[in-house]
Protein backbone atom coordinates (compact mmCIF):
# COMPACT_ATOMS: atom_id res chain seq x y z
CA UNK A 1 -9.68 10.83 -7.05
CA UNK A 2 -6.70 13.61 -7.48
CA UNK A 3 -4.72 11.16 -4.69
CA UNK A 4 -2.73 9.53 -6.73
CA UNK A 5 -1.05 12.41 -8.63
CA UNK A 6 -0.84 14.30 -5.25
CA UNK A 7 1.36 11.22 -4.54
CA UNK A 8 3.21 11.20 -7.07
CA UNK A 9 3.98 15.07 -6.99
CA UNK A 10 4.82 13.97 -3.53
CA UNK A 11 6.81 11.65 -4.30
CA UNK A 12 8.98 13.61 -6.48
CA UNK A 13 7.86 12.87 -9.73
CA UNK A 14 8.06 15.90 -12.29
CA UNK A 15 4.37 16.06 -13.29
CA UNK A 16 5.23 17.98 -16.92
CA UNK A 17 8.42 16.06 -17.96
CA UNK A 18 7.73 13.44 -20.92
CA UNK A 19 8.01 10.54 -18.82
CA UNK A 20 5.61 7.68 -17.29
CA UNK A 21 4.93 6.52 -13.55
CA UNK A 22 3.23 4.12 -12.16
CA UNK A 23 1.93 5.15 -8.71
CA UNK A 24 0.25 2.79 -5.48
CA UNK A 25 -1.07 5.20 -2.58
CA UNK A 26 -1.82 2.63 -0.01
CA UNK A 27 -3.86 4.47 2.66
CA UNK A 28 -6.00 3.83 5.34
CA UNK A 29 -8.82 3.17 4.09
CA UNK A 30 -8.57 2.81 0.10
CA UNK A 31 -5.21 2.23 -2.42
CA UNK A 32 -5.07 4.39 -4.65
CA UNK A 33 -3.50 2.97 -8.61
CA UNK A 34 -2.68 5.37 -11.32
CA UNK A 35 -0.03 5.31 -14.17
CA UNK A 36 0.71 9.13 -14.94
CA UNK A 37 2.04 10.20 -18.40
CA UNK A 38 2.34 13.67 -19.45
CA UNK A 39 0.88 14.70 -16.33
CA UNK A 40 -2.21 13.53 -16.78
CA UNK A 41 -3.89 10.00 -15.37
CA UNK A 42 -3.78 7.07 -18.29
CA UNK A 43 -5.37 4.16 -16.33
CA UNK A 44 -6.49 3.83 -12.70
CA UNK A 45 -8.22 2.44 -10.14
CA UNK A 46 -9.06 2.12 -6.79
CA UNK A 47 -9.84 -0.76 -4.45
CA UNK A 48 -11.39 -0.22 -0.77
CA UNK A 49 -8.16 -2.27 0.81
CA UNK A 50 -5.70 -0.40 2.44
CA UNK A 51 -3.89 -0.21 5.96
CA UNK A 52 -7.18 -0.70 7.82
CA UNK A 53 -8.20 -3.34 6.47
CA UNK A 54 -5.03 -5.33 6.89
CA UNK A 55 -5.62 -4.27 10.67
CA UNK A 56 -9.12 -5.56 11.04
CA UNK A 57 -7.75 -8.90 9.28
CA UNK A 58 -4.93 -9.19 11.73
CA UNK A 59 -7.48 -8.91 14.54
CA UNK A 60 -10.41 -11.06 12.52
CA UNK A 61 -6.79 -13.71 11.95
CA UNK A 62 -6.46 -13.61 16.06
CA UNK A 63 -9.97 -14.06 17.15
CA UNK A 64 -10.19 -17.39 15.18
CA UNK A 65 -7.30 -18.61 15.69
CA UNK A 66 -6.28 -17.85 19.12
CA UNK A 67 -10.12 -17.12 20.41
CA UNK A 68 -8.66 -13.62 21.90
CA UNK A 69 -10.10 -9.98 21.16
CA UNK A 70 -7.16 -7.47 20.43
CA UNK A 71 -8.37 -3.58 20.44
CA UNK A 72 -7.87 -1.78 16.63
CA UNK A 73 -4.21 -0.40 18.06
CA UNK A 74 -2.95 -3.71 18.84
CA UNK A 75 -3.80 -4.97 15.46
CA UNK A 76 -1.94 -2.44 13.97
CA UNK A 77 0.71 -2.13 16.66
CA UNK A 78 1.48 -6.06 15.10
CA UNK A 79 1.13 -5.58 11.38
CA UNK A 80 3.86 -2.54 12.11
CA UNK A 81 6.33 -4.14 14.73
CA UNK A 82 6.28 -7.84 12.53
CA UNK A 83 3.82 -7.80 9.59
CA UNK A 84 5.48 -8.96 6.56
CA UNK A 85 3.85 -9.16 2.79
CA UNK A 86 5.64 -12.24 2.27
CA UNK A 87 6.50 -14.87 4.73
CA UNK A 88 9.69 -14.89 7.25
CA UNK A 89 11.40 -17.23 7.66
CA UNK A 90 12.46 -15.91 11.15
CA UNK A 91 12.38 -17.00 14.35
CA UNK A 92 13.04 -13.70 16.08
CA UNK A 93 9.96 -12.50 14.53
CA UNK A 94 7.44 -12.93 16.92
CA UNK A 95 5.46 -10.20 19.28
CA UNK A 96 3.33 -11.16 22.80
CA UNK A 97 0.39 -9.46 22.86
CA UNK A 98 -2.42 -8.97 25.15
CA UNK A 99 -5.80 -9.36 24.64
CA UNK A 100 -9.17 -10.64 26.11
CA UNK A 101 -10.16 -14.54 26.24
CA UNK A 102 -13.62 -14.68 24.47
CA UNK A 103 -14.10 -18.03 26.28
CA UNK A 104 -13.22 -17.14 30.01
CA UNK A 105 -13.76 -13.12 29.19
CA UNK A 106 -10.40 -12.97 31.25
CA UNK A 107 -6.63 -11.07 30.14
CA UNK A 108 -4.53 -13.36 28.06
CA UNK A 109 -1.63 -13.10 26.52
CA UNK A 110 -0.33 -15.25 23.25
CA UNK A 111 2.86 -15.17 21.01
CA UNK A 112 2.58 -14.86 17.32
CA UNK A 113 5.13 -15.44 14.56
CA UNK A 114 5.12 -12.81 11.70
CA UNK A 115 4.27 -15.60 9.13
CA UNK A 116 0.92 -15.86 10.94
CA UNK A 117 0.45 -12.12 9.67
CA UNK A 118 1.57 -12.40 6.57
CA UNK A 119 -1.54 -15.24 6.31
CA UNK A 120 -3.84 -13.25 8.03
CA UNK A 121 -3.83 -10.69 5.70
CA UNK A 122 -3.09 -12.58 2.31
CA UNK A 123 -6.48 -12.52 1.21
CA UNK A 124 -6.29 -8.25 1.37
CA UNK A 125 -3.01 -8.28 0.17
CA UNK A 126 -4.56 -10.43 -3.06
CA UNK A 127 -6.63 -8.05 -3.68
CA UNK A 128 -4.46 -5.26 -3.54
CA UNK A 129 -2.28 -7.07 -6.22
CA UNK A 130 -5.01 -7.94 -8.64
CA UNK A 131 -5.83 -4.25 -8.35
CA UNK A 132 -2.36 -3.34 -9.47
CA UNK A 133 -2.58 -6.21 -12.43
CA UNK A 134 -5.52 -5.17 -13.31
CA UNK A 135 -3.91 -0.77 -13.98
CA UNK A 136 -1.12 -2.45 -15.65
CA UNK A 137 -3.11 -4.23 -17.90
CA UNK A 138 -4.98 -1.25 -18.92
CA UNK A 139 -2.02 0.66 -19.90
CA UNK A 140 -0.72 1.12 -23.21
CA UNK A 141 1.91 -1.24 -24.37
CA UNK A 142 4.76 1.30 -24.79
CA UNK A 143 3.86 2.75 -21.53
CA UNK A 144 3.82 -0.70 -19.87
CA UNK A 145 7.21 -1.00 -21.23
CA UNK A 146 8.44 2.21 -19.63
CA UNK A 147 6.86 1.36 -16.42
CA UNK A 148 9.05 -2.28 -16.51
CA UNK A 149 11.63 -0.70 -16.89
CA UNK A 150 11.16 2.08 -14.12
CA UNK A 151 8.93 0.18 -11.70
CA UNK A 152 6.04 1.25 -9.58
CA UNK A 153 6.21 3.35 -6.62
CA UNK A 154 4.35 2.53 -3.73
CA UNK A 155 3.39 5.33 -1.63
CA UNK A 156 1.46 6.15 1.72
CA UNK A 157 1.29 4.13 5.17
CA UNK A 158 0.89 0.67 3.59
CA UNK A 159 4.08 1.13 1.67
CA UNK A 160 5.36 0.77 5.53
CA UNK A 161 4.79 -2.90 5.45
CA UNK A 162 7.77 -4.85 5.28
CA UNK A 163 7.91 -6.24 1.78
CA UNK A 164 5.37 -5.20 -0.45
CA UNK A 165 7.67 -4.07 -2.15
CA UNK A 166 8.83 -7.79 -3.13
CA UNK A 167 5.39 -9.05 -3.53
CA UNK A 168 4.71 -6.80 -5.98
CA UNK A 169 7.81 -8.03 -7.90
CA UNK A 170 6.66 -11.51 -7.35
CA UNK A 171 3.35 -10.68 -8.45
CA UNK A 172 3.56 -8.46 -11.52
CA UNK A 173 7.12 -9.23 -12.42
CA UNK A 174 7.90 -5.22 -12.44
CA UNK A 175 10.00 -4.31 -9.58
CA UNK A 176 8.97 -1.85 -7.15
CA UNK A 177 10.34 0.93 -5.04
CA UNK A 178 9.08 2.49 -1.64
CA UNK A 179 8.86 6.45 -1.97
CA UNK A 180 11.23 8.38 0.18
CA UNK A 181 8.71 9.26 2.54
CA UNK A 182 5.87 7.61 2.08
CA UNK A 183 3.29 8.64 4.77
CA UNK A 184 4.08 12.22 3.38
CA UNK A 185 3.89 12.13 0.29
CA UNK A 186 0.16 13.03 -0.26
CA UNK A 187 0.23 15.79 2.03
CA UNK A 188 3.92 16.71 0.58
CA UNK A 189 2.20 17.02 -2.81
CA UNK A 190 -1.01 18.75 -1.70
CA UNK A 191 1.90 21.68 -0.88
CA UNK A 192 3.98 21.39 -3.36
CA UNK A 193 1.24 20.92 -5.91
CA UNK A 194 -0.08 24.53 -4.40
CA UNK A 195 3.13 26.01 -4.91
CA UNK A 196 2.63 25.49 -8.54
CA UNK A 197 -0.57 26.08 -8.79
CA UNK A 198 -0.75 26.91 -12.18
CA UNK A 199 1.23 23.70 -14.13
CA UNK A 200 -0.71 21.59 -11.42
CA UNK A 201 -4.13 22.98 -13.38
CA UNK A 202 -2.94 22.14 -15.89
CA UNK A 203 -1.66 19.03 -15.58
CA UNK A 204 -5.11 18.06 -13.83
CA UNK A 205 -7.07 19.44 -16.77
CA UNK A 206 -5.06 17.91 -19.41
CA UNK A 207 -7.02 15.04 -20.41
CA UNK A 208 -5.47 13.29 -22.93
């Protein structure tokens, strides 16, 4: 797809300079992995592991563990308020929730520690990262090299996630940054890639 160059647009990357950029959309439902040189799309990928599905772990994570059934916006409401790529160490870090007993089919409510997310949705978080390993070791050597030394940006809502911006450090040993606004950045760079239409075209067209 176009999404990742949207993002970066978005993100404020000039699409025509002579320069490389390695951009992660994480949305909803897929992330989006492209490194971008010269405006055009050198290696990429895309995995079906995004926000949603970290959600439907959290909830999959809660039901095992703690035999309760959380609704979709609870799931979420807990990767947002404590979710963490990488474990806490914090004891403040912990969120009651509500949910429904599957033994007793009764309201209960049970307190979970963010490290508990961070496990429940290492698995999805694995494969984001292999996804990302995977681009980078695609891309040419020279433009690896400019990529180290500029890191990745991560874009879109699952850039929201505290730390994933340090796991991908820890995982690919290039540092990473979180796009100034990273929910907008795709629609951002839907507009801004319509006001310039024209070196947008041809940035899209320019295979290299």
């Amino acid at each position: 797809g176009k999404e990742p160059v949207l993002s970066a647009i978005g993100a404020g990357i000039p699409m025509n300079e002579h320069s490389d950029h390695m951009v992660v959309d994480i949305g909803g439902g897929t992330t989006d992995i492209a490194v971008i040189s010269l405006g055009g799309i050198v290696a990429s990928t895309s995995v079906k592991v995004a926000g949603n599905r970290f959600d439907q772990a959290i909830a999959d994570y809660i039901k095992k563990n703690y035999n309760l059934a959380i609704g979709e916006r609870t799931a979420e409401d807990i990767k947002i308020k404590i979710g963490s790529a990488v474990p806490i160490d914090d004891e403040s870090m912990r969120l009651t929730i509500k949910g429904r007993d599957l033994m007793f089919g009764l309201p209960k409510v049970v307190e979970i520690h963010s490290a508990e997310v961070t496990e429940a949705i290492s698995d999805e978080l694995d494969e984001v990262m292999r996804a990302i390993k995977s681009v980078l070791h695609d891309t040419p050597p020279e433009l690896a090299a400019d990529i180290m030394e500029k890191g990745i940006v991560l874009t879109g809502g699952g850039a929201l996630l505290r730390n994933i911006d340090e796991l991908v450090y820890q995982e690919t040993g290039v540092p990473a940054y979180i796009a100034d606004e990273p929910l907008l950045c795709v629609a951002k760079g839907t507009g801004i890639a319509l006001e310039h239409l024209d070196v947008y075209k041809r940035s899209i067209m320019s295979k290299r």
